[in-house]
Structures are given as structure tokens and as C-alpha cells.
C-alpha atoms as a PDB file:
ATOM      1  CA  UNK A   1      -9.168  27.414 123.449  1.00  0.00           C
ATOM      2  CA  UNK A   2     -12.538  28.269 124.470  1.00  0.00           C
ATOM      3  CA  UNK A   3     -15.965  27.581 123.025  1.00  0.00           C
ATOM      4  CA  UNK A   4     -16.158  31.014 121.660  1.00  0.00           C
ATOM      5  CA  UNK A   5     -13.131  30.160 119.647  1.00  0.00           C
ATOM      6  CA  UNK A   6     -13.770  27.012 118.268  1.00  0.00           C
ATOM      7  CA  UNK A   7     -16.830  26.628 115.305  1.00  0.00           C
ATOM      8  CA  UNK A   8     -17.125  23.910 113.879  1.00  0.00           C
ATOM      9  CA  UNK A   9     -18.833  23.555 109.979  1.00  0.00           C
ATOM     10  CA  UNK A  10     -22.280  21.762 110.786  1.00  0.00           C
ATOM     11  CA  UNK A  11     -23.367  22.661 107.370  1.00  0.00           C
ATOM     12  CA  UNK A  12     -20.823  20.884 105.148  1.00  0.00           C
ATOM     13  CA  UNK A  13     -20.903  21.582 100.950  1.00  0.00           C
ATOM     14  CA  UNK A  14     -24.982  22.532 101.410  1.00  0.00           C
ATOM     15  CA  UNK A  15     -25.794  26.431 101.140  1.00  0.00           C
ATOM     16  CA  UNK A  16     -25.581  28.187 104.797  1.00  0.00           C
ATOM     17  CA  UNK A  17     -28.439  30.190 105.272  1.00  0.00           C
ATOM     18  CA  UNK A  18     -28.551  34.039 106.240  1.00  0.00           C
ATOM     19  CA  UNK A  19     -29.022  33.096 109.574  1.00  0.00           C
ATOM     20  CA  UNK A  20     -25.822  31.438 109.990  1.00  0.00           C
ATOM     21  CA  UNK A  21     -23.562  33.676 107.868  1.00  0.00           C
ATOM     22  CA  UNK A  22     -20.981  35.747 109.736  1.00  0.00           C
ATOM     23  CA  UNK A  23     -19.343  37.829 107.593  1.00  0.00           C
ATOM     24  CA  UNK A  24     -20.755  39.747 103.881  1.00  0.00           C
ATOM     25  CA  UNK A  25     -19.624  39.294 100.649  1.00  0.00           C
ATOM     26  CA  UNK A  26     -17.327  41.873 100.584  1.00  0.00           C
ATOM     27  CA  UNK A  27     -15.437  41.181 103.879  1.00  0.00           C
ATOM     28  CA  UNK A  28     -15.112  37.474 101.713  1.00  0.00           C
ATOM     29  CA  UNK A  29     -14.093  39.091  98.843  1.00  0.00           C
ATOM     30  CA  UNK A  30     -11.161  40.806 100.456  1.00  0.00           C
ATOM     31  CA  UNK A  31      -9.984  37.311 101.266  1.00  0.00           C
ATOM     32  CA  UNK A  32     -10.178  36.036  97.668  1.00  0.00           C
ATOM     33  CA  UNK A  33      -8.234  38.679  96.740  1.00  0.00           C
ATOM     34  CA  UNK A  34      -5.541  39.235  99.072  1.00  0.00           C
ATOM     35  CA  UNK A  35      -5.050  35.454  97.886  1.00  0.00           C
ATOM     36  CA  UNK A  36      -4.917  35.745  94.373  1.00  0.00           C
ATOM     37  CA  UNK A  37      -3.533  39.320  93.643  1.00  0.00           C
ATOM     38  CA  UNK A  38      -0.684  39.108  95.851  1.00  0.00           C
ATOM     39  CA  UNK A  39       2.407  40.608  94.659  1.00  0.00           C
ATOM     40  CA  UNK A  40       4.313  37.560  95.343  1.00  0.00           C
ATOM     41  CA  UNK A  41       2.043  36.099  92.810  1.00  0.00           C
ATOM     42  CA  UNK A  42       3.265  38.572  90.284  1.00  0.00           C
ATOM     43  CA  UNK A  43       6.638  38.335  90.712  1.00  0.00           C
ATOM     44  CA  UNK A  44       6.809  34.401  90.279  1.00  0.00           C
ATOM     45  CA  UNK A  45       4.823  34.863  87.351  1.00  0.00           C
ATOM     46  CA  UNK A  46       7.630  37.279  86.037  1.00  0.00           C
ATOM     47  CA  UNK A  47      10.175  35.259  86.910  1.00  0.00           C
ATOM     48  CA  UNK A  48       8.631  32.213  84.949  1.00  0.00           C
ATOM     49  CA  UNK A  49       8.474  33.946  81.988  1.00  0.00           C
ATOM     50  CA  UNK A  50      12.275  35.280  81.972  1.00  0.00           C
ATOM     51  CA  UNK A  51      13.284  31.957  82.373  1.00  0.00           C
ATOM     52  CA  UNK A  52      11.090  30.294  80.098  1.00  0.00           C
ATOM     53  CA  UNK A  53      12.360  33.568  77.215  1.00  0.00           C
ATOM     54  CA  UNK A  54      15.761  32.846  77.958  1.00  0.00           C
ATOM     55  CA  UNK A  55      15.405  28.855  77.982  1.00  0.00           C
ATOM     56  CA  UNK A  56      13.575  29.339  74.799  1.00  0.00           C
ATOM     57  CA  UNK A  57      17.039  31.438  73.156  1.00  0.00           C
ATOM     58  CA  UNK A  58      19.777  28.599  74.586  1.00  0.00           C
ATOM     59  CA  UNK A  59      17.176  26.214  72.400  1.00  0.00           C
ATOM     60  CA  UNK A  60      17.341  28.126  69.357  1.00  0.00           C
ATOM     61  CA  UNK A  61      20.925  28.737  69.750  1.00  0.00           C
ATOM     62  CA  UNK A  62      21.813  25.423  70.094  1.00  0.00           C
ATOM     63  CA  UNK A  63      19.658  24.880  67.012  1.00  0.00           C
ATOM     64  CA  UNK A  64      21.536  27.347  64.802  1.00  0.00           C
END
């Protein structure tokens, strides 16, 4: 690994100013939502609520 490769974050939590930024808001905002809109995402989500539907009518039938 070279130099070139490596960066290290020499500013922490604190703000990074425009000097030191390498990339724009919307090359970051790709990121954020290739993240959290990712299909896989959506289909764990679905699956959740099947199960929880179907969990919820073996309650109630065992209820009756």
C-alpha cells in the first residue's frame, strides 16, 4: 500500500474545511443512499411483517 493510498483522518469529529474535502455532497449522498434504500433492505422489511401478520393469527387462533 502506498502513501497515495493510505489517508489517515487528522481532523477527527471537528468540521473539515473546504480545503480538505474530497468529494461534494452529492457524490456523499449517493453513498447514504445506496446504504439505506437498498433493495435488500426492502425485502427484510417485507419479510418481517409477513411473519409478524401471520405470528399475530396463530395468537389469535390459539386465543379463540
Amino acid at each position: 500500500m502506498t502513501d497515495s493510498e493510505l489517508h489517515t483522518d487528522i481532523h477527527s469529529i471537528a468540521p473539515i474545511p473546504d480545503a480538505d474535502r474530497s468529494s461534494t455532497g452529492l457524490q456523499q449522498m449517493w453513498i447514504w443512499a445506496g446504504a439505506n434504500i437498498a433493495p435488500v433492505n426492502t425485502w427484510q422489511a417485507r419479510d418481517v411483517c409477513i411473519r409478524h401478520r401471520e405470528r399475530r393469527a396463530q395468537m389469535t387462533e390459539m386465543t379463540e
